[in-house]
PDB file of N, CA and C in Angstrom:
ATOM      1  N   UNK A   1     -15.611-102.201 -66.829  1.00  0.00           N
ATOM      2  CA  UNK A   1     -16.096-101.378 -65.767  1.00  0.00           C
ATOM      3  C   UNK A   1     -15.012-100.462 -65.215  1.00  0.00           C
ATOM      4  N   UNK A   2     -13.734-101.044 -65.399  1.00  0.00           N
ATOM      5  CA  UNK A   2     -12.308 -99.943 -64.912  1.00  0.00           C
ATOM      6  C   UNK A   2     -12.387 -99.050 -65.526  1.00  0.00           C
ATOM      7  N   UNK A   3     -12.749 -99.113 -67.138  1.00  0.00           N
ATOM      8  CA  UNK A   3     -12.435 -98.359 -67.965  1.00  0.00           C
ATOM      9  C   UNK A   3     -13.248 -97.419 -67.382  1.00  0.00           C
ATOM     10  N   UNK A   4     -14.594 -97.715 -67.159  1.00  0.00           N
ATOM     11  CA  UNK A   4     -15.595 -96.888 -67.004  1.00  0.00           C
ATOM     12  C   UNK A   4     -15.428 -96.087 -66.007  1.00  0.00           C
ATOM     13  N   UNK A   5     -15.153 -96.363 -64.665  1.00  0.00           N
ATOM     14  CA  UNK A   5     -14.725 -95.792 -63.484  1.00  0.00           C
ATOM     15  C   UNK A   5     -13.689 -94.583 -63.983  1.00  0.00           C
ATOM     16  N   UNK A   6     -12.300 -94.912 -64.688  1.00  0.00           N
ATOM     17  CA  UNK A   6     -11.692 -93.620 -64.690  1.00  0.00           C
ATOM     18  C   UNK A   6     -11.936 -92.831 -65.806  1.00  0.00           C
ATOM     19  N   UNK A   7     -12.565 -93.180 -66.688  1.00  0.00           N
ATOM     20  CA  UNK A   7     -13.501 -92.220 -67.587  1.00  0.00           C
ATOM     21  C   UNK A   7     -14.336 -91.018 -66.890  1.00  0.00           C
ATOM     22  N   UNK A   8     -14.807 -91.491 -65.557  1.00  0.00           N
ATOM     23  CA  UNK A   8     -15.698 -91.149 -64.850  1.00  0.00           C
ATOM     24  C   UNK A   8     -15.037 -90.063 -63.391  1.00  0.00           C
ATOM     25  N   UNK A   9     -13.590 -90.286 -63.715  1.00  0.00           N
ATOM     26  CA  UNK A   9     -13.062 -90.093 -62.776  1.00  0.00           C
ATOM     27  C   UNK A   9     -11.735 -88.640 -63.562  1.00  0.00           C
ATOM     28  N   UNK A  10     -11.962 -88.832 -64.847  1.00  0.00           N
ATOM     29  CA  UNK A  10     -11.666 -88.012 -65.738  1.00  0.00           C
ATOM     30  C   UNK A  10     -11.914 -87.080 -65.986  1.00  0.00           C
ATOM     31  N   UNK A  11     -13.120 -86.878 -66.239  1.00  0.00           N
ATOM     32  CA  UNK A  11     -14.734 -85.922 -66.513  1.00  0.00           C
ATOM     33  C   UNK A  11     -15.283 -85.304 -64.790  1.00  0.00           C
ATOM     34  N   UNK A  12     -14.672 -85.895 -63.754  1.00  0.00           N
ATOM     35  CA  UNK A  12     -15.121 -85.179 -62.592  1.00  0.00           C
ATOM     36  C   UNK A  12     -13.496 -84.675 -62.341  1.00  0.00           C
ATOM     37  N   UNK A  13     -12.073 -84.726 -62.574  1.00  0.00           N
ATOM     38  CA  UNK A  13     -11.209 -84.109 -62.163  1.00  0.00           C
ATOM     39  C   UNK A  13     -11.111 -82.999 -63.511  1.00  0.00           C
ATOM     40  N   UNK A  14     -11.689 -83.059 -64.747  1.00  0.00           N
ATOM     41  CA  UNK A  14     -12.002 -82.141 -65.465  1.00  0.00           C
ATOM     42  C   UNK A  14     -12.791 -80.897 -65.356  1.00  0.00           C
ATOM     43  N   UNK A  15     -13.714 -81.633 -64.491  1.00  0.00           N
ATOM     44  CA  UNK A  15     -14.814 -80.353 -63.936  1.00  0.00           C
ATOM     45  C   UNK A  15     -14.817 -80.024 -63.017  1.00  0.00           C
ATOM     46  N   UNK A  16     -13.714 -80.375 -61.495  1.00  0.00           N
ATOM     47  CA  UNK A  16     -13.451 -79.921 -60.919  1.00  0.00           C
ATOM     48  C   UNK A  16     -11.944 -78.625 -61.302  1.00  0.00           C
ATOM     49  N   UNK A  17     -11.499 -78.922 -61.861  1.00  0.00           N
ATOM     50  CA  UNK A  17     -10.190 -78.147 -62.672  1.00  0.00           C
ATOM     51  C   UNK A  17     -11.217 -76.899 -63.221  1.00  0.00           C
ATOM     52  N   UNK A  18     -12.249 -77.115 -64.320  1.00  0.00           N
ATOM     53  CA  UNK A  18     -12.560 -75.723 -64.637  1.00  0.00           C
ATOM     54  C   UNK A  18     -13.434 -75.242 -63.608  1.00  0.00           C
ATOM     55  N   UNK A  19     -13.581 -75.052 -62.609  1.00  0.00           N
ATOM     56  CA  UNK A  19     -14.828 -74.910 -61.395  1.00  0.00           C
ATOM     57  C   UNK A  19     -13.715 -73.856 -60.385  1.00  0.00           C
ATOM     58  N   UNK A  20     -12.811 -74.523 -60.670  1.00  0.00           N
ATOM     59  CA  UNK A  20     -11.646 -74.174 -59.485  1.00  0.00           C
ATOM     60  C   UNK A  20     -11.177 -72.486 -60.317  1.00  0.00           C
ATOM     61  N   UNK A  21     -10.801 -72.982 -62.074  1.00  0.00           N
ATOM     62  CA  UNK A  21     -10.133 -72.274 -62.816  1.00  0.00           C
ATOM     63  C   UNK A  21     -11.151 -70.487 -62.753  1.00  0.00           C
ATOM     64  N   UNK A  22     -12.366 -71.144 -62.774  1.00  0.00           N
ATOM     65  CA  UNK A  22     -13.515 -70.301 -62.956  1.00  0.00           C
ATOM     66  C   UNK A  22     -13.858 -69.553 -61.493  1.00  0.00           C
ATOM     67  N   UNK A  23     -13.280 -70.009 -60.214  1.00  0.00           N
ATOM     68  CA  UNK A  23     -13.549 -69.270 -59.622  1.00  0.00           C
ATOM     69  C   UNK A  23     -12.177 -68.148 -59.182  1.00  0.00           C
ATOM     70  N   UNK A  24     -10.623 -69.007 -59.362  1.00  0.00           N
ATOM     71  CA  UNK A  24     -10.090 -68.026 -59.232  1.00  0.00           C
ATOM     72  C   UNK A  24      -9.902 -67.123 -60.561  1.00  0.00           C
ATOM     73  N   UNK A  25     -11.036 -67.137 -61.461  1.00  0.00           N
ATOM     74  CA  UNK A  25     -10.535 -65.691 -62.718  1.00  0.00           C
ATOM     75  C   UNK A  25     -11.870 -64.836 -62.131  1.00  0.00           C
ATOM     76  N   UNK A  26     -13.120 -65.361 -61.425  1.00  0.00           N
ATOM     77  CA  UNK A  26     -13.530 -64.589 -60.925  1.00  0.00           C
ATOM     78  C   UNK A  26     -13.384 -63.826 -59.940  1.00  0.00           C
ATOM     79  N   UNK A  27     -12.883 -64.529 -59.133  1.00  0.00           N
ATOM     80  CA  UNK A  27     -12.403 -63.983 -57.706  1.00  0.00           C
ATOM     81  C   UNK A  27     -11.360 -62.404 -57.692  1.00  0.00           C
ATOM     82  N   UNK A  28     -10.338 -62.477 -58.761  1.00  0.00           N
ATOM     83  CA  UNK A  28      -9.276 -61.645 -58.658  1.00  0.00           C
ATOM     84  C   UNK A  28      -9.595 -60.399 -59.343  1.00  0.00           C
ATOM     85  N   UNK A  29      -9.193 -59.500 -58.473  1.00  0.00           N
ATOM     86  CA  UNK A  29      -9.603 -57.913 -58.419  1.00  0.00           C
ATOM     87  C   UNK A  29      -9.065 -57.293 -59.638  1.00  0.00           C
ATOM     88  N   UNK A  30      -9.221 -56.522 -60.427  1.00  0.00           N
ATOM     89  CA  UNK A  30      -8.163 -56.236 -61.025  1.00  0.00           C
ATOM     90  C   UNK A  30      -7.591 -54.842 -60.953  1.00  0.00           C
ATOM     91  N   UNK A  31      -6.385 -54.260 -61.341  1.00  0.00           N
ATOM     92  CA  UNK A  31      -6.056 -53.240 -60.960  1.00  0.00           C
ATOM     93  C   UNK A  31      -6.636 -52.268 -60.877  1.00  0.00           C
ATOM     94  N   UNK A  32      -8.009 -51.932 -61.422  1.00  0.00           N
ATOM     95  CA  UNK A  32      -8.142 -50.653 -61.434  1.00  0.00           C
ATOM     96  C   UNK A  32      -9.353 -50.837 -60.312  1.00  0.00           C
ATOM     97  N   UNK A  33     -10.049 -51.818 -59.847  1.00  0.00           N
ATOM     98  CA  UNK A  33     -10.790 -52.223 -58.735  1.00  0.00           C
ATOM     99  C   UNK A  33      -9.805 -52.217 -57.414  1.00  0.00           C
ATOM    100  N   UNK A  34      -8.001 -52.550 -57.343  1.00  0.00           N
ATOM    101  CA  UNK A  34      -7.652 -52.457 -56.818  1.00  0.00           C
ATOM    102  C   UNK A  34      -7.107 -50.404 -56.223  1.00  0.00           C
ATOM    103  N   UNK A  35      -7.115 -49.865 -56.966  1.00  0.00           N
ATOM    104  CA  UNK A  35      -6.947 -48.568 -57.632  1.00  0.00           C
ATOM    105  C   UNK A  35      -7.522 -47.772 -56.824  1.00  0.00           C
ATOM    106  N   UNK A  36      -8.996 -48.261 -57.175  1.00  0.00           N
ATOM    107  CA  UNK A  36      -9.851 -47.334 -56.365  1.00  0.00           C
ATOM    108  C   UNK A  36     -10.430 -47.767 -55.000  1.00  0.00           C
ATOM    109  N   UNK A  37      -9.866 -49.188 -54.786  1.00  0.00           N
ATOM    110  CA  UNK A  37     -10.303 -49.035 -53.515  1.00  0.00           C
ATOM    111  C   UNK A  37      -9.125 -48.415 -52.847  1.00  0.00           C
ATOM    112  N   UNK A  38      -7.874 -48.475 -53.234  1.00  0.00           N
ATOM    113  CA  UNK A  38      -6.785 -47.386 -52.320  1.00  0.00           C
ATOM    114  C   UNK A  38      -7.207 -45.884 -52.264  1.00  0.00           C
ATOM    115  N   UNK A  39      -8.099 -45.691 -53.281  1.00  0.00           N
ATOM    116  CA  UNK A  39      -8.301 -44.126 -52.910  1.00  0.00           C
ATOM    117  C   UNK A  39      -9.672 -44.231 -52.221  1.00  0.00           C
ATOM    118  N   UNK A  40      -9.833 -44.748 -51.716  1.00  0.00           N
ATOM    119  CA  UNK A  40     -11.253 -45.076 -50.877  1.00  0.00           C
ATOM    120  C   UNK A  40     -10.137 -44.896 -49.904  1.00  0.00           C
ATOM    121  N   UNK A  41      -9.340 -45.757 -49.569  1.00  0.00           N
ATOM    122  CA  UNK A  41      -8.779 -45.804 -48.445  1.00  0.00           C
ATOM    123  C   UNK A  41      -8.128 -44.578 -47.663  1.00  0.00           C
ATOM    124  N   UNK A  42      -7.450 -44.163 -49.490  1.00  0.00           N
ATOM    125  CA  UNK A  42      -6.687 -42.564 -48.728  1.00  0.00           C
ATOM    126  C   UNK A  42      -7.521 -41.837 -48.237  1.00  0.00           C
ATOM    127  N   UNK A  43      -8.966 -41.624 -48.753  1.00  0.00           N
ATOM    128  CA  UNK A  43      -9.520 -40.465 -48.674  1.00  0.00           C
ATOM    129  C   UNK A  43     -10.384 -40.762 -46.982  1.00  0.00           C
ATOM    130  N   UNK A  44     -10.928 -41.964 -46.883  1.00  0.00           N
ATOM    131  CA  UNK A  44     -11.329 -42.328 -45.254  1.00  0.00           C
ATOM    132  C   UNK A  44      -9.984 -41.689 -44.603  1.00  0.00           C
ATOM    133  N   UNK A  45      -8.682 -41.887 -44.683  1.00  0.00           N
ATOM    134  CA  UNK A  45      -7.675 -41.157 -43.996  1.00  0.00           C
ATOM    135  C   UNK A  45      -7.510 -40.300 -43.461  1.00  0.00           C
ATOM    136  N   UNK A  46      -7.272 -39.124 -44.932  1.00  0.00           N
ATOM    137  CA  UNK A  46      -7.760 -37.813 -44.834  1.00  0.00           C
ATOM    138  C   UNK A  46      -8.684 -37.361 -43.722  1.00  0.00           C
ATOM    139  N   UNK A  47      -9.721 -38.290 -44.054  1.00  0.00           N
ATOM    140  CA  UNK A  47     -11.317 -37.664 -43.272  1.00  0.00           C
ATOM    141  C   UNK A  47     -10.991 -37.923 -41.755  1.00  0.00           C
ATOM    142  N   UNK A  48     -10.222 -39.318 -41.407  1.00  0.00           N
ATOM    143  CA  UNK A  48     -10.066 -39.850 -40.172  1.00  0.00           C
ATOM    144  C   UNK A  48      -8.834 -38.623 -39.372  1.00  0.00           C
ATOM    145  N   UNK A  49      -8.461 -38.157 -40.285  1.00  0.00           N
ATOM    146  CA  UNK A  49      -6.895 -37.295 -39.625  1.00  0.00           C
ATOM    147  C   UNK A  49      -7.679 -35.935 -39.410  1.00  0.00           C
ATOM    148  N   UNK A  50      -7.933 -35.401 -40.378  1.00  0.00           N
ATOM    149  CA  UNK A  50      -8.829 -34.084 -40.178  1.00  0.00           C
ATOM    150  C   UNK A  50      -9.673 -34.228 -38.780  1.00  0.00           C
ATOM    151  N   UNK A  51     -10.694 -35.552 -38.571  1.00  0.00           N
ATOM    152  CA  UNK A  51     -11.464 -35.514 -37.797  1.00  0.00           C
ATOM    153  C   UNK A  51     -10.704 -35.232 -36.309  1.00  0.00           C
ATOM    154  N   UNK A  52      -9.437 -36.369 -36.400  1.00  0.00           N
ATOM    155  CA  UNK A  52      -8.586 -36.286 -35.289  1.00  0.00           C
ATOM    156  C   UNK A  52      -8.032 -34.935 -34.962  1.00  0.00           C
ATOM    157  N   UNK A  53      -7.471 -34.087 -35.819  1.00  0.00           N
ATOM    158  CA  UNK A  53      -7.196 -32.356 -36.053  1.00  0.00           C
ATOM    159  C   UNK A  53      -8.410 -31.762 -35.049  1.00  0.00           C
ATOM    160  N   UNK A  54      -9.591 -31.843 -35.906  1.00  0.00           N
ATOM    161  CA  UNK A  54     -10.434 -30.804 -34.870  1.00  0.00           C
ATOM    162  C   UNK A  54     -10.887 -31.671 -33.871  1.00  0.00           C
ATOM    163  N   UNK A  55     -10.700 -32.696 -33.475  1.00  0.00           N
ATOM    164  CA  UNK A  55     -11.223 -32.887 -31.668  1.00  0.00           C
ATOM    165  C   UNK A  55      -9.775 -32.630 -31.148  1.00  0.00           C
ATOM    166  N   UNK A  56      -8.824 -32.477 -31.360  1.00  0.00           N
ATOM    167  CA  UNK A  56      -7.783 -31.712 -30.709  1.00  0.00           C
ATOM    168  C   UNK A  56      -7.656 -30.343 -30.425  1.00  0.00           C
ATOM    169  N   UNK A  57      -8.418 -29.339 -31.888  1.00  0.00           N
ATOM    170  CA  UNK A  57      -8.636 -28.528 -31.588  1.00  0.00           C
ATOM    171  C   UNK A  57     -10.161 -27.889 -30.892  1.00  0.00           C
ATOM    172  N   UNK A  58     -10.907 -28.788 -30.820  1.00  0.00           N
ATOM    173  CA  UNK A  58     -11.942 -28.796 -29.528  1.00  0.00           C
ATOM    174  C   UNK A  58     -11.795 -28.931 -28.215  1.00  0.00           C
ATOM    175  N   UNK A  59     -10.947 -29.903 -28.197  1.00  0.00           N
ATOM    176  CA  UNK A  59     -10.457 -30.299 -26.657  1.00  0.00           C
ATOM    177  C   UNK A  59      -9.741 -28.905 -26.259  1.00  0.00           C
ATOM    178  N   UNK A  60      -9.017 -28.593 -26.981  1.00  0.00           N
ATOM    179  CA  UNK A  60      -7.984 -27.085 -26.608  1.00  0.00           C
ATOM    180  C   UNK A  60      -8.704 -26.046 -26.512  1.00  0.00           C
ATOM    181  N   UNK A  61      -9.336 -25.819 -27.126  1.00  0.00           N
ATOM    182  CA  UNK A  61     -10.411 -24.552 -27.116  1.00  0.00           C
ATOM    183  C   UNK A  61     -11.704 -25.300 -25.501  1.00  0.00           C
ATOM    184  N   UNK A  62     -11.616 -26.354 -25.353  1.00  0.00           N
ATOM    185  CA  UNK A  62     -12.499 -26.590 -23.883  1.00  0.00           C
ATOM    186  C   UNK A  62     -11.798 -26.085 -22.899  1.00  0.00           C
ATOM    187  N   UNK A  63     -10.488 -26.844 -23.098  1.00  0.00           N
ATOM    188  CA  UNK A  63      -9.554 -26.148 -21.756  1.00  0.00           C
ATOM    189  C   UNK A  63      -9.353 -24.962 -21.529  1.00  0.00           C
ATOM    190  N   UNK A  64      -9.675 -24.050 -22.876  1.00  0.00           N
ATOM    191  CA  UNK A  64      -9.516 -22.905 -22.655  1.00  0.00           C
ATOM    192  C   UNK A  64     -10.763 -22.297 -22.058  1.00  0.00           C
ATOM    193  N   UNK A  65     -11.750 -22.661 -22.557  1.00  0.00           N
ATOM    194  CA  UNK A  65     -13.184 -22.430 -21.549  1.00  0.00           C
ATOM    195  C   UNK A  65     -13.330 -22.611 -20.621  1.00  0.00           C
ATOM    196  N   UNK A  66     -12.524 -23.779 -19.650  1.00  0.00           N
ATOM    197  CA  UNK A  66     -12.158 -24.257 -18.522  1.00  0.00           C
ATOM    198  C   UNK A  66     -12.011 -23.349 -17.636  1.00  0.00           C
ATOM    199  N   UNK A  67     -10.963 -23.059 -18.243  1.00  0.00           N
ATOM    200  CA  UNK A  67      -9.745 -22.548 -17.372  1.00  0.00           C
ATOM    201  C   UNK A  67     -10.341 -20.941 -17.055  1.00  0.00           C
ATOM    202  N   UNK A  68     -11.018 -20.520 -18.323  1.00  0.00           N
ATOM    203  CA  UNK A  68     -11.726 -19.166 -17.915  1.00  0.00           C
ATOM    204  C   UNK A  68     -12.780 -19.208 -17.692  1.00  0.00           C
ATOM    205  N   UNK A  69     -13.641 -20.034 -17.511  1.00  0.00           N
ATOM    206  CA  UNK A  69     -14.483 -20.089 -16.364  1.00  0.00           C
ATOM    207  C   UNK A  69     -14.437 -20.265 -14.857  1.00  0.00           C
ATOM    208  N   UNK A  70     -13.193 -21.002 -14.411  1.00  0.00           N
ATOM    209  CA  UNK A  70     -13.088 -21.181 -13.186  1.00  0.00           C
ATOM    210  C   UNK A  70     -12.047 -19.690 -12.508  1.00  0.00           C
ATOM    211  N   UNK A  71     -11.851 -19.447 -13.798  1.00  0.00           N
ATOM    212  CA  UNK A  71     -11.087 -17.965 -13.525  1.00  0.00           C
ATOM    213  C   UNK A  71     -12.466 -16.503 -12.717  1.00  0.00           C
ATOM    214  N   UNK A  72     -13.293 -16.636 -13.655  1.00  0.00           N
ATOM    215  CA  UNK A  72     -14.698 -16.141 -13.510  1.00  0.00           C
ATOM    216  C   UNK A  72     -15.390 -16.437 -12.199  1.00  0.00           C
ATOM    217  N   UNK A  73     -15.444 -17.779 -11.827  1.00  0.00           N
ATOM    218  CA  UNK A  73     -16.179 -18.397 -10.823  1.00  0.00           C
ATOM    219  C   UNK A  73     -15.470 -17.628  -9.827  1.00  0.00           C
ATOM    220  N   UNK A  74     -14.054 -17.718  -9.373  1.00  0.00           N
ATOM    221  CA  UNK A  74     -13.203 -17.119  -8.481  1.00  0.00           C
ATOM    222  C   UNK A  74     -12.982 -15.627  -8.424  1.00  0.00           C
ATOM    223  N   UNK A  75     -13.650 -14.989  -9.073  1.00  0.00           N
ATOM    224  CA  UNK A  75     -13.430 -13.505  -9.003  1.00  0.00           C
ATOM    225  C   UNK A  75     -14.988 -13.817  -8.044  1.00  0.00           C
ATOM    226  N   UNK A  76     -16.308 -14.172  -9.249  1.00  0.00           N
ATOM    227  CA  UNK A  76     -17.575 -13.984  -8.495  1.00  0.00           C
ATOM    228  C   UNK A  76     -17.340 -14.551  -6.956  1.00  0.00           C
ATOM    229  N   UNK A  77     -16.548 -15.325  -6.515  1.00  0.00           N
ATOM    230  CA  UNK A  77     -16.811 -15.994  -5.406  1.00  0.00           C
ATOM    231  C   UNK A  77     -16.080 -14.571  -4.411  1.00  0.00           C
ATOM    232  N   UNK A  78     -14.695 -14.319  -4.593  1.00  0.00           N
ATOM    233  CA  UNK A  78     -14.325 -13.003  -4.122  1.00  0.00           C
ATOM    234  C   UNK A  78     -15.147 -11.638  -4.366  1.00  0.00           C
ATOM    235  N   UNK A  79     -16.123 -11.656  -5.026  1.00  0.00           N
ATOM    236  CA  UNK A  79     -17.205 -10.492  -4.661  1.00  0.00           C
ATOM    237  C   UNK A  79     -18.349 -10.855  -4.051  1.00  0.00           C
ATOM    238  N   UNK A  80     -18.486 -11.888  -3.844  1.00  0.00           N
ATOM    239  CA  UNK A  80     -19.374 -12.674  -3.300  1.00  0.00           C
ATOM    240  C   UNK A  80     -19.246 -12.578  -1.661  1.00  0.00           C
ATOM    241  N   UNK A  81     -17.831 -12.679  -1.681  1.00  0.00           N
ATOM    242  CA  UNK A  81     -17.214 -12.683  -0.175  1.00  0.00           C
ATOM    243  C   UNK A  81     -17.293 -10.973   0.611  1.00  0.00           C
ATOM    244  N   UNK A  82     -16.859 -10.489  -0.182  1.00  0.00           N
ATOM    245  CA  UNK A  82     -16.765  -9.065  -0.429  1.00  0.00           C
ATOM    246  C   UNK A  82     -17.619  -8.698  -0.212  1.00  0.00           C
ATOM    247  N   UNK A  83     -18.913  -8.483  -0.362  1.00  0.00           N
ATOM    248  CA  UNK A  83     -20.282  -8.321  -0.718  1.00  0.00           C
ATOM    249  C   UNK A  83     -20.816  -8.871   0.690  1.00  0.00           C
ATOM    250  N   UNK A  84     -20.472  -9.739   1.318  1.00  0.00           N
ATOM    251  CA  UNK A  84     -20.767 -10.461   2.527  1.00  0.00           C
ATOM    252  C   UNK A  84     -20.279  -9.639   3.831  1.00  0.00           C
ATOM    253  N   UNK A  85     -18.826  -9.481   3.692  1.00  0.00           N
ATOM    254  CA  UNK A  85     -18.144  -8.609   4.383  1.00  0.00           C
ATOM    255  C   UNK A  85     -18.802  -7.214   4.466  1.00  0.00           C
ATOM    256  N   UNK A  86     -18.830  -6.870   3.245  1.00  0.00           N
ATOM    257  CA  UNK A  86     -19.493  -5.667   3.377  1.00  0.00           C
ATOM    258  C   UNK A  86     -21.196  -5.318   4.210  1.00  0.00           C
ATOM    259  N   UNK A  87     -21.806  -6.306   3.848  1.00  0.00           N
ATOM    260  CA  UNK A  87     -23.499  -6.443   4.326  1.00  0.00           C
ATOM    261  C   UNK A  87     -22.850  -6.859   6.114  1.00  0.00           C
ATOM    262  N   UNK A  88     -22.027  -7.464   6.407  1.00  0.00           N
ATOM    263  CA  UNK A  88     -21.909  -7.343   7.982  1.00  0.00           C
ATOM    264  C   UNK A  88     -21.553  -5.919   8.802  1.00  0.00           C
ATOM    265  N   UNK A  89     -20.804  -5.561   7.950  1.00  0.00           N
ATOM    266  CA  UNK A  89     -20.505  -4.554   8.065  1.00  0.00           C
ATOM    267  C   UNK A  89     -21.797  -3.058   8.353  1.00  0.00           C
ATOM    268  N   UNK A  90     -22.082  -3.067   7.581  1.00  0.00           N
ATOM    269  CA  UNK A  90     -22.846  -2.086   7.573  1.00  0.00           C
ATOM    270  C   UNK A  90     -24.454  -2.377   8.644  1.00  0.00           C
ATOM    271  N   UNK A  91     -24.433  -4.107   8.506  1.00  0.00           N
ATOM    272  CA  UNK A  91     -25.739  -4.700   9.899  1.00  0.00           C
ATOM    273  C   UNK A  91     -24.857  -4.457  11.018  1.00  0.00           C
ATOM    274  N   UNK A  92     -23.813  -4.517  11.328  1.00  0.00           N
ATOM    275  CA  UNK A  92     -22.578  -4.076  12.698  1.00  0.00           C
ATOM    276  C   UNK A  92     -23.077  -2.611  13.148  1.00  0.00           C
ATOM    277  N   UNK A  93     -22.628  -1.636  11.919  1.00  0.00           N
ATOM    278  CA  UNK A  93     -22.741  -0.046  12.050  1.00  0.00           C
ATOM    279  C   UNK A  93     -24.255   0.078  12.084  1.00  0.00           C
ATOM    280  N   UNK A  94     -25.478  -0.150  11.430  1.00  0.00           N
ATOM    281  CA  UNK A  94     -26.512  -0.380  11.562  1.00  0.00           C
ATOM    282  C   UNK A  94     -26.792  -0.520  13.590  1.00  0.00           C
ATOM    283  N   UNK A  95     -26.934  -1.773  13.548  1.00  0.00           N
ATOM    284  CA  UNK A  95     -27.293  -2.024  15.279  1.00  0.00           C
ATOM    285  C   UNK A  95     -26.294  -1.198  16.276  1.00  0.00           C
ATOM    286  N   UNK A  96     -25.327  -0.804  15.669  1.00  0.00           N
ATOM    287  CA  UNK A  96     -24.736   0.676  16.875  1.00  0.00           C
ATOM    288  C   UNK A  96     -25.436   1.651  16.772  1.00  0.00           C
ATOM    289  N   UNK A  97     -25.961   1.766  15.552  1.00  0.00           N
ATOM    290  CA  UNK A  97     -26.515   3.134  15.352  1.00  0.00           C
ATOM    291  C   UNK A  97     -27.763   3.318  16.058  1.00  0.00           C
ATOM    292  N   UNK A  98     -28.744   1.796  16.060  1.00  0.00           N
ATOM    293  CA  UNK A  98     -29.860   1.529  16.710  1.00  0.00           C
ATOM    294  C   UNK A  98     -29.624   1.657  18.321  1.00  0.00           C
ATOM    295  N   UNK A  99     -28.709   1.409  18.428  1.00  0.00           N
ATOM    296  CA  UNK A  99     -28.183   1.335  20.412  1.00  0.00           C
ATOM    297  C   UNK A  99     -28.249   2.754  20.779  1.00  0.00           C
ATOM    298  N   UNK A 100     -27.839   3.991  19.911  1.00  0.00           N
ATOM    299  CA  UNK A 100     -27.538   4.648  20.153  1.00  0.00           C
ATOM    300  C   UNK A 100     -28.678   5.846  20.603  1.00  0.00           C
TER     301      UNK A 100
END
């Protein structure tokens, strides 16, 4: 029955050995699977750096919209004012003219 046991114990460290053998020859990539996933990688790069490029050059071109719009806003607001000044002005000379 000993005999039998490591007979038994033979045939399962045998088939655990090719089970093991069989999964690391499947498991491992081989170079040219390794190959192309680096150019997978470079090229997401590329795409990731470029992308980073133009929202920098979006953001810069906003500020520049920014900045000349509030440039814009501040002229309209000084003709705005202007325009105010002026309409008192002329309701001032207006009701003298009515007094008169």
């Amino acid at each position: 029955m000993a005999k039998n046991n490591r007979k038994k114990t033979v045939w399962t460290l045998m088939a655990a050995f090719i089970a093991v053998v069989a999964l690391m020859v499947s498991g491992c990539a081989t170079t040219a699977q390794f190959n192309e996933l680096q150019e997978q990688v470079n090229a997401n790069t590329e795409k990731i750096d470029q992308a980073a490029a133009d929202a920098e050059e979006a953001k810069a071109e906003a500020g520049k919209s920014l900045s000349e719009a509030e440039k814009l806003a501040n002229e309209a607001k000084m003709a705005a004012d202007e325009a105010e000044q002026a309409a008192q002005k002329s309701e001032a000379l207006f009701n003298q003219q009515m007094k008169k």
